[in-house]
PDB file of N, CA and C in Angstrom:
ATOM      1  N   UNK A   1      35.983  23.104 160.006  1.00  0.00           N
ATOM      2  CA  UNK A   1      36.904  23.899 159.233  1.00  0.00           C
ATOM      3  C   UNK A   1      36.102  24.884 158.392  1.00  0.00           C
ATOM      4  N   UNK A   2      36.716  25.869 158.078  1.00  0.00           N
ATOM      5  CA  UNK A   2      35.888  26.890 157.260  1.00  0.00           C
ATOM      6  C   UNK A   2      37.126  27.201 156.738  1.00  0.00           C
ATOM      7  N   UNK A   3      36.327  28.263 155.416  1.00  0.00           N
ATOM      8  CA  UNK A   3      37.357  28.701 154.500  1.00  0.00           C
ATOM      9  C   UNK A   3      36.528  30.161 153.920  1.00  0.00           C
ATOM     10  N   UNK A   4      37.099  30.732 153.209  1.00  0.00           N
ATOM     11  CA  UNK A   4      36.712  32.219 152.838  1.00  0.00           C
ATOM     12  C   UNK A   4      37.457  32.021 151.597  1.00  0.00           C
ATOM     13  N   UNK A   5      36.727  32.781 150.137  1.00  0.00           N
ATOM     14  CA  UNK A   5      36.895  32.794 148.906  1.00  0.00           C
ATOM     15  C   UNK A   5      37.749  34.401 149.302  1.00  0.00           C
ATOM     16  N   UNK A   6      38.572  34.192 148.516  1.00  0.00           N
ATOM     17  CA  UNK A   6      39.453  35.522 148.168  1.00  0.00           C
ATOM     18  C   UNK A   6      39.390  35.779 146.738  1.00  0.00           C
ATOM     19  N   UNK A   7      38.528  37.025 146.556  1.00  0.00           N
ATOM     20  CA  UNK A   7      38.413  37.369 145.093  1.00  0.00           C
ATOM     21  C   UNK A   7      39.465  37.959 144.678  1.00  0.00           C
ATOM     22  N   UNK A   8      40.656  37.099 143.615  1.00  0.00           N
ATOM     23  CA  UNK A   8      41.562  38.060 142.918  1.00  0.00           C
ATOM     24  C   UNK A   8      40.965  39.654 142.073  1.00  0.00           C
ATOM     25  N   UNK A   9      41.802  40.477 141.668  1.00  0.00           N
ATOM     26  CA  UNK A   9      41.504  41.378 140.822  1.00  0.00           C
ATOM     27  C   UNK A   9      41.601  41.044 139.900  1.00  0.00           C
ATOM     28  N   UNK A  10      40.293  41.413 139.553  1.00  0.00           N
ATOM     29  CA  UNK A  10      40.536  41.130 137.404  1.00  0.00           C
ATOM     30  C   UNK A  10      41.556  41.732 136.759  1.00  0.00           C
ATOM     31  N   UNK A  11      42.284  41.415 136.125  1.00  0.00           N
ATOM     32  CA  UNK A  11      43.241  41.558 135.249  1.00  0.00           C
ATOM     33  C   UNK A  11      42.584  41.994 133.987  1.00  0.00           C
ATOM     34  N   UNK A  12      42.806  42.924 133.178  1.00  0.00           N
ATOM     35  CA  UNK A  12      42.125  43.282 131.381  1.00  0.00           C
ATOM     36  C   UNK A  12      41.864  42.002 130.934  1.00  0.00           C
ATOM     37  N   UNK A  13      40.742  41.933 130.833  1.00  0.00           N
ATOM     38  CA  UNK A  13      40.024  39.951 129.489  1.00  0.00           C
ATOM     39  C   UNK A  13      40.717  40.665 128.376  1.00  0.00           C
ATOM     40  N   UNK A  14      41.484  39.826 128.223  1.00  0.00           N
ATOM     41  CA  UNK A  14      42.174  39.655 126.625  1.00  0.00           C
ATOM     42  C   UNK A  14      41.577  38.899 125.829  1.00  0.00           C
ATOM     43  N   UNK A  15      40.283  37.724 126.714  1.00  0.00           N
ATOM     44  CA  UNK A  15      39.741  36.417 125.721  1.00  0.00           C
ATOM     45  C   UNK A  15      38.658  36.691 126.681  1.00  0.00           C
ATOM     46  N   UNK A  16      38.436  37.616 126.706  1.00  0.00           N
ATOM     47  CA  UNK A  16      37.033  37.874 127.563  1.00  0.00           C
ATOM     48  C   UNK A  16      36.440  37.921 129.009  1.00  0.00           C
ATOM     49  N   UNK A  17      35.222  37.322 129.129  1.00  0.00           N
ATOM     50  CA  UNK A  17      35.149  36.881 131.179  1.00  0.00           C
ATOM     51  C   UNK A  17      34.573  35.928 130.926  1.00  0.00           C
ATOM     52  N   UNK A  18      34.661  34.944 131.897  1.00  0.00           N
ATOM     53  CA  UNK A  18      33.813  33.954 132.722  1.00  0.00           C
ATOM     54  C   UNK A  18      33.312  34.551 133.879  1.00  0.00           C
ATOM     55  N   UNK A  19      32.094  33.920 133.487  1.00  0.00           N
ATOM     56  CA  UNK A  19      31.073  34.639 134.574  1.00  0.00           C
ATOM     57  C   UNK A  19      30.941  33.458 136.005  1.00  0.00           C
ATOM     58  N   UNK A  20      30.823  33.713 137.076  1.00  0.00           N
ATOM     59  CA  UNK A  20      29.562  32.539 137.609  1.00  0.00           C
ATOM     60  C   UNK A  20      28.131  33.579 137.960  1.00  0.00           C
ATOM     61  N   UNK A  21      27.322  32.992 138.205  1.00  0.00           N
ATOM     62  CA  UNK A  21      25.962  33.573 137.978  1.00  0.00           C
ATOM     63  C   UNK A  21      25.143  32.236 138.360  1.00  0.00           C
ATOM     64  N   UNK A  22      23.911  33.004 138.744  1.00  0.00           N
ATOM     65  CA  UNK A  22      22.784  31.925 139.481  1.00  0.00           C
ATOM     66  C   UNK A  22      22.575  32.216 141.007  1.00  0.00           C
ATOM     67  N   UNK A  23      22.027  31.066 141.470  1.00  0.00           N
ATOM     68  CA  UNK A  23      21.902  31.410 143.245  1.00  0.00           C
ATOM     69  C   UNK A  23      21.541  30.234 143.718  1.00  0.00           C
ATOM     70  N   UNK A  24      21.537  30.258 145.243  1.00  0.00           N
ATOM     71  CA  UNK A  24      21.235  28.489 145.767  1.00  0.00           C
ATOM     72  C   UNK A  24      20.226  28.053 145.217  1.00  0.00           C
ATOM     73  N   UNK A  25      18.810  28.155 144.647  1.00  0.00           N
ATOM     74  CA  UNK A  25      17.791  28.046 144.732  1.00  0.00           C
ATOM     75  C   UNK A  25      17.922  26.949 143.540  1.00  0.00           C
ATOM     76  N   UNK A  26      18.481  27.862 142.526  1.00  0.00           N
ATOM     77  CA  UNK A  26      18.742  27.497 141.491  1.00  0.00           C
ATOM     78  C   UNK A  26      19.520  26.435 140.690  1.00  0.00           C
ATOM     79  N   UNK A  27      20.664  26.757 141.298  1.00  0.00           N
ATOM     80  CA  UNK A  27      21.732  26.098 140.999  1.00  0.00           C
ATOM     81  C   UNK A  27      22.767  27.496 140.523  1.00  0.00           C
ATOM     82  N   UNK A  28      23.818  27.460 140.962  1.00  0.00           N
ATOM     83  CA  UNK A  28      24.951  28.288 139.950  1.00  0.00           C
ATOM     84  C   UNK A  28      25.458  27.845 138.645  1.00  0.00           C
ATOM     85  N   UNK A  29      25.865  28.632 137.840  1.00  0.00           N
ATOM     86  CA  UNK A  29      26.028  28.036 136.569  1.00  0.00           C
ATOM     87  C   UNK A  29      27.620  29.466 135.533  1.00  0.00           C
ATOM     88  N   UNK A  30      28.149  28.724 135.208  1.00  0.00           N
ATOM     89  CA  UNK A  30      29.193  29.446 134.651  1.00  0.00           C
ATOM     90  C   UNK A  30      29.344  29.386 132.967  1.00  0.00           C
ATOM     91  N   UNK A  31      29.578  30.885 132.463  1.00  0.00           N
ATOM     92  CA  UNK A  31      29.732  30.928 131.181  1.00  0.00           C
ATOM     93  C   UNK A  31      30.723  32.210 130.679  1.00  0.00           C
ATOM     94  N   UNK A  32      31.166  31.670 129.571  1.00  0.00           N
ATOM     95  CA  UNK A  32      32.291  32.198 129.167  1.00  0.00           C
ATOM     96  C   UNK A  32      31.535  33.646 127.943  1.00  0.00           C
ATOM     97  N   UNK A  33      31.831  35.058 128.236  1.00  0.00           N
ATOM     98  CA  UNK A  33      31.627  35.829 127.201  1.00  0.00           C
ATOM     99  C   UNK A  33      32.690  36.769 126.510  1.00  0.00           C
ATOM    100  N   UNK A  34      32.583  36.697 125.226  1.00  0.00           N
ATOM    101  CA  UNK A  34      33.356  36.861 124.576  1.00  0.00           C
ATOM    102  C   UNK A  34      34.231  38.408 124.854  1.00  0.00           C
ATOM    103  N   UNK A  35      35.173  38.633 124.677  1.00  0.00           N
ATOM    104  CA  UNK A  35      35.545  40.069 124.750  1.00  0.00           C
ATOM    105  C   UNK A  35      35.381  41.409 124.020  1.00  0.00           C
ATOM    106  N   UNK A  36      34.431  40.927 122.905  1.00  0.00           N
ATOM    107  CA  UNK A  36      33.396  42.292 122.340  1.00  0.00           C
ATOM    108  C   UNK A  36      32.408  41.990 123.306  1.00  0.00           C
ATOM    109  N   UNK A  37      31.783  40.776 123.501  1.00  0.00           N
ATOM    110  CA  UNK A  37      30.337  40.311 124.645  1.00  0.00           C
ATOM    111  C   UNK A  37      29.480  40.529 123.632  1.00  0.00           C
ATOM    112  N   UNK A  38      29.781  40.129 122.005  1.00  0.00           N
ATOM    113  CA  UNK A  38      28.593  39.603 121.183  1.00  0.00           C
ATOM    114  C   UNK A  38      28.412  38.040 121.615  1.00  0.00           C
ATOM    115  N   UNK A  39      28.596  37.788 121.850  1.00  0.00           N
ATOM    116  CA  UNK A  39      28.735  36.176 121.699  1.00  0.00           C
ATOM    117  C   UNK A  39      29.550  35.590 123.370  1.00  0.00           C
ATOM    118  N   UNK A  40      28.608  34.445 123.932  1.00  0.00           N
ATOM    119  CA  UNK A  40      28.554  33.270 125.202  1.00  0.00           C
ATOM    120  C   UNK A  40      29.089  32.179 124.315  1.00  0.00           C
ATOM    121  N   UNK A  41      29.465  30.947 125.693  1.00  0.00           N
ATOM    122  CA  UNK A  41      30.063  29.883 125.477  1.00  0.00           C
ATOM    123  C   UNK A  41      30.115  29.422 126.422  1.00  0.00           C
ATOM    124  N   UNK A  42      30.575  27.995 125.949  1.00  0.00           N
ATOM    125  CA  UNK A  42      31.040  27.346 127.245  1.00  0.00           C
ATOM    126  C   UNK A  42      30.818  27.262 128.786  1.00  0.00           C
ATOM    127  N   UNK A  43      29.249  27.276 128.771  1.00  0.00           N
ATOM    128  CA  UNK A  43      28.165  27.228 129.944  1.00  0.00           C
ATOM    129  C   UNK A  43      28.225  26.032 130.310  1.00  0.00           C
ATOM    130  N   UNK A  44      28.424  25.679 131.675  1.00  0.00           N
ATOM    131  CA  UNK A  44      28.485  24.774 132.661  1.00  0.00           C
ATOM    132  C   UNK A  44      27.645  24.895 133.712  1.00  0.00           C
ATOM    133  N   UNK A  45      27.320  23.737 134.300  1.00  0.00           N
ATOM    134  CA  UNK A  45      26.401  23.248 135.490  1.00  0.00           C
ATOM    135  C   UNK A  45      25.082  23.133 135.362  1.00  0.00           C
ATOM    136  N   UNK A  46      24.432  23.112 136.677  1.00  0.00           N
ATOM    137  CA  UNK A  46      24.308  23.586 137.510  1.00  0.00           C
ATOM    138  C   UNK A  46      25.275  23.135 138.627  1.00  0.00           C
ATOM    139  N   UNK A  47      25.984  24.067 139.605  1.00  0.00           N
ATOM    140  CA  UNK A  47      26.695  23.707 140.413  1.00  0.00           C
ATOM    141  C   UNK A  47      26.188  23.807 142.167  1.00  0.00           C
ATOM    142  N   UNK A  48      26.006  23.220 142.666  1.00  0.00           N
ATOM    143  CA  UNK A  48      25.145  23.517 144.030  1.00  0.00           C
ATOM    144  C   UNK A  48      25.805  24.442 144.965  1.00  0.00           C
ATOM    145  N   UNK A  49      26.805  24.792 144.857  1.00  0.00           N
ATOM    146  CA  UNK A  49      27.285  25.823 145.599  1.00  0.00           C
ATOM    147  C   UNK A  49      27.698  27.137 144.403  1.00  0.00           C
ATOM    148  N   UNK A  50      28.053  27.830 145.510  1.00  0.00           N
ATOM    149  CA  UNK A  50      29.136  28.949 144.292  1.00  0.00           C
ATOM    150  C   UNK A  50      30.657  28.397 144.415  1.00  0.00           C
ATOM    151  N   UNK A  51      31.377  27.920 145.648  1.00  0.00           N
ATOM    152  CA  UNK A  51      32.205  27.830 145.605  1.00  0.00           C
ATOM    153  C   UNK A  51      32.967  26.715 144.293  1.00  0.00           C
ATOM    154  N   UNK A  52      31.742  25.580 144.432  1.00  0.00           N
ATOM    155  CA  UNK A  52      31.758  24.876 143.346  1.00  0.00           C
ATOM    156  C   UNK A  52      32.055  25.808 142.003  1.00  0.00           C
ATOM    157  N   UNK A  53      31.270  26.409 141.539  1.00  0.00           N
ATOM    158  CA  UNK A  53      31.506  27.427 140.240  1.00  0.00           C
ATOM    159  C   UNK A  53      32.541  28.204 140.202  1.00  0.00           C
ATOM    160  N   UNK A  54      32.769  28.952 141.401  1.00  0.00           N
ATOM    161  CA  UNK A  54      33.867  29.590 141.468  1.00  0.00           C
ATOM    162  C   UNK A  54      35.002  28.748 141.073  1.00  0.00           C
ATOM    163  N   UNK A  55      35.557  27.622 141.604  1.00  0.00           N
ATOM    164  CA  UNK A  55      36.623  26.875 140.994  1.00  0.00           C
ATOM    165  C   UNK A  55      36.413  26.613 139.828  1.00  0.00           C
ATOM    166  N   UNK A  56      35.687  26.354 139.291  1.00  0.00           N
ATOM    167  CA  UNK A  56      35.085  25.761 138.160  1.00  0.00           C
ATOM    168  C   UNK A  56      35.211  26.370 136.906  1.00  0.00           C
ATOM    169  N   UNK A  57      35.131  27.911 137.236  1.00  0.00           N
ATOM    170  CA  UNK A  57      34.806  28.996 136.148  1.00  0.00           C
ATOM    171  C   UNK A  57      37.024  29.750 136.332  1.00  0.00           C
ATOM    172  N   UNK A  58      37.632  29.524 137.351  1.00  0.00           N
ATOM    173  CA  UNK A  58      39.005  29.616 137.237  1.00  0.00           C
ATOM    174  C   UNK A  58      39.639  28.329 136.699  1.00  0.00           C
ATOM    175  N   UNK A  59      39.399  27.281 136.515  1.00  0.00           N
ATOM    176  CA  UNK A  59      39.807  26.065 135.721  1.00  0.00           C
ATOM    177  C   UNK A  59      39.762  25.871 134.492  1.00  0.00           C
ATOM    178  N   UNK A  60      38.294  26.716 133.941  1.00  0.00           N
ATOM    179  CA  UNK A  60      37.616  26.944 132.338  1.00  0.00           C
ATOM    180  C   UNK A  60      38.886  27.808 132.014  1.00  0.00           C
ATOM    181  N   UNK A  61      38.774  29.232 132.446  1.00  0.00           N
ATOM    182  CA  UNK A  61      40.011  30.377 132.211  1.00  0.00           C
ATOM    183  C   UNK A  61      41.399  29.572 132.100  1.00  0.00           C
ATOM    184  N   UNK A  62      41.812  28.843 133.239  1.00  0.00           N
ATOM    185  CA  UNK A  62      42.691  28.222 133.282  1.00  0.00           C
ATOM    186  C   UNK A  62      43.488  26.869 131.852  1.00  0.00           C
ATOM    187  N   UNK A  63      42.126  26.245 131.645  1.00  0.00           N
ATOM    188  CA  UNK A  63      42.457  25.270 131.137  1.00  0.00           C
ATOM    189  C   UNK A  63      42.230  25.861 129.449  1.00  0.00           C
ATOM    190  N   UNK A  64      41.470  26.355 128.907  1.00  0.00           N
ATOM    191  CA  UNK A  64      40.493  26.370 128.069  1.00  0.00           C
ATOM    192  C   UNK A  64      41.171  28.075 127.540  1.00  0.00           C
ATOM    193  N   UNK A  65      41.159  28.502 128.320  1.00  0.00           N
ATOM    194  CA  UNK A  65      41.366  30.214 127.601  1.00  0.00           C
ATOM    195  C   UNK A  65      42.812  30.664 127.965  1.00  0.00           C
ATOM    196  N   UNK A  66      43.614  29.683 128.753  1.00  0.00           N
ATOM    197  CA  UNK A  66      44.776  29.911 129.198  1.00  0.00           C
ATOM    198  C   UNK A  66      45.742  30.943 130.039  1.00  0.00           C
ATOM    199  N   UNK A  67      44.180  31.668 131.028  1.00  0.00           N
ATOM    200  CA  UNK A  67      44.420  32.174 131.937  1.00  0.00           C
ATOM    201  C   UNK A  67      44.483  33.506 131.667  1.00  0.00           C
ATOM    202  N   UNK A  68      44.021  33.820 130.454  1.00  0.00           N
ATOM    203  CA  UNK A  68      43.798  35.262 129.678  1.00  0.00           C
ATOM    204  C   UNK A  68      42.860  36.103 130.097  1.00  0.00           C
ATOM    205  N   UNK A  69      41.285  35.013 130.484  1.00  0.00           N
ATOM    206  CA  UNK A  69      40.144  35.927 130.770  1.00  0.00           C
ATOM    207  C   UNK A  69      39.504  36.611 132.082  1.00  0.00           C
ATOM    208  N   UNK A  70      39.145  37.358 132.246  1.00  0.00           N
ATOM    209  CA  UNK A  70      38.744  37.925 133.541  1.00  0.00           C
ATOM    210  C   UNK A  70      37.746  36.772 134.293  1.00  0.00           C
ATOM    211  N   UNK A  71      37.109  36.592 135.472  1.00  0.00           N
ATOM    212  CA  UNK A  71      36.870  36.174 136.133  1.00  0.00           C
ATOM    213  C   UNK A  71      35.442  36.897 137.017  1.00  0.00           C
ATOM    214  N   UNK A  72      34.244  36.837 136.247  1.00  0.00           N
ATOM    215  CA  UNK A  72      33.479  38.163 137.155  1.00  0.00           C
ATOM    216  C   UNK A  72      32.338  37.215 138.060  1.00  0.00           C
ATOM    217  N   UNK A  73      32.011  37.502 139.544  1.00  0.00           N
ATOM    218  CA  UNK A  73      31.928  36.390 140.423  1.00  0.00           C
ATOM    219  C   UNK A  73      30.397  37.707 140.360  1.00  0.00           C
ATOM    220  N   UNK A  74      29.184  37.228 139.989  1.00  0.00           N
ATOM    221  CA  UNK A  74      27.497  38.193 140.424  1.00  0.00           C
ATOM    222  C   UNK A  74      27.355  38.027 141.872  1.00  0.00           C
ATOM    223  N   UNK A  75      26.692  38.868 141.683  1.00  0.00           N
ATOM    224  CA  UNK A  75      26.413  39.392 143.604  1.00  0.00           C
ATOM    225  C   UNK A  75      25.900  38.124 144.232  1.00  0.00           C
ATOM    226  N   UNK A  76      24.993  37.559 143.832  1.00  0.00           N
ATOM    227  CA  UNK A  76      24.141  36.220 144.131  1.00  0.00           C
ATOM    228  C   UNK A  76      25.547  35.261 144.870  1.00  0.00           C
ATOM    229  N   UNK A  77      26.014  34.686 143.600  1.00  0.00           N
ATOM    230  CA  UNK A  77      27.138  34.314 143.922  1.00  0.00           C
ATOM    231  C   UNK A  77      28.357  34.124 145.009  1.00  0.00           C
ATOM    232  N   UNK A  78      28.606  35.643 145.070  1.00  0.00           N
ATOM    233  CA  UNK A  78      29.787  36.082 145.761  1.00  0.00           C
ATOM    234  C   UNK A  78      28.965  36.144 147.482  1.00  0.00           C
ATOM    235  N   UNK A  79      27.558  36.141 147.708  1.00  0.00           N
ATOM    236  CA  UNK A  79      26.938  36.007 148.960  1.00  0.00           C
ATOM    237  C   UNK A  79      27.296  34.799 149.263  1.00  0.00           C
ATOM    238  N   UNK A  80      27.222  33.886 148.751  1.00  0.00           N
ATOM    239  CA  UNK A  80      26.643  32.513 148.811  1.00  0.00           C
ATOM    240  C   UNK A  80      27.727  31.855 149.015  1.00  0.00           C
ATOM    241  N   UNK A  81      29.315  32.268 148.623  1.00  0.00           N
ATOM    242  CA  UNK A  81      30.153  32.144 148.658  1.00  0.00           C
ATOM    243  C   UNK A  81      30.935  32.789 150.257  1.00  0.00           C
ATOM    244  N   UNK A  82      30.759  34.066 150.303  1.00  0.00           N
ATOM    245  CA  UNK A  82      30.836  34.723 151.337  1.00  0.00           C
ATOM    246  C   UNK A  82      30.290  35.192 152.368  1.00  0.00           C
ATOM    247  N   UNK A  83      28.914  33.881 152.925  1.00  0.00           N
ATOM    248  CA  UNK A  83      27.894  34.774 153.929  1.00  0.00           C
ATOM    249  C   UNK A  83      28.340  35.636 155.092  1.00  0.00           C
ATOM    250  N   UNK A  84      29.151  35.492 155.450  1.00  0.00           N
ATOM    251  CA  UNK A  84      29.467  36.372 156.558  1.00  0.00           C
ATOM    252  C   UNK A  84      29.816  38.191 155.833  1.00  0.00           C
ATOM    253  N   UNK A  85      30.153  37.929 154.479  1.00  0.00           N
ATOM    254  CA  UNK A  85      30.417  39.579 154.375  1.00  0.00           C
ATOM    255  C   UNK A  85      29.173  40.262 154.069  1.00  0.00           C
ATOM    256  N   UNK A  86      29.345  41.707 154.831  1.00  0.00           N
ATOM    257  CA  UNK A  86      28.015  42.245 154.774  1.00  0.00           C
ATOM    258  C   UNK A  86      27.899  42.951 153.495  1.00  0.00           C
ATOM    259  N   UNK A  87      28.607  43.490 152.467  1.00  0.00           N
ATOM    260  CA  UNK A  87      27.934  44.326 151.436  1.00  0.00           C
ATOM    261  C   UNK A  87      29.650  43.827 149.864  1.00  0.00           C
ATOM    262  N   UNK A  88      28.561  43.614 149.360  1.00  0.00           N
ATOM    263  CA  UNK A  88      29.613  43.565 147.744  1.00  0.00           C
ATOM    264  C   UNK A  88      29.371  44.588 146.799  1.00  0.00           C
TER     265      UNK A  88
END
């Protein structure tokens, strides 16, 4: 079975973005920045996939910021998530 991440459109952060960020090597890892973007939060993982983070970082928004904040998926990421697409 396979599956493919469908990136919604960001909507205006009213309570900011959650990021995911990182790469396989590493680990992925998700954090919340504020909507001036003086000020992070609420950093999670390491997650071994992206897809892992990817849910992870819409659950934070979801649960935690109440579905207010944008959602921004880094290039690293969104590969790792999507190998078959050729350019982000």
């Amino acid at each position: 079975m396979t599956a493919r991440i469908l990136f919604l459109p960001n909507r205006r952060a009213h309570c900011g973005t959650v990021h995911v960020m990182g790469e396989r090597a590493t680990g992925f890892e998700i954090g919340h920045e504020s909507a001036s973007g003086n000020s992070w939060g609420s950093f999670d993982g390491p997650f071994s996939t992206a897809i892992e983070a990817i849910g992870a970082a819409h659950a934070l928004n979801r649960d935690q910021y109440g579905g207010t904040c944008g959602v921004e998926v880094h290039t690293a990421a969104a590969r790792d998530a999507n190998p078959d697409q050729e350019a982000f």
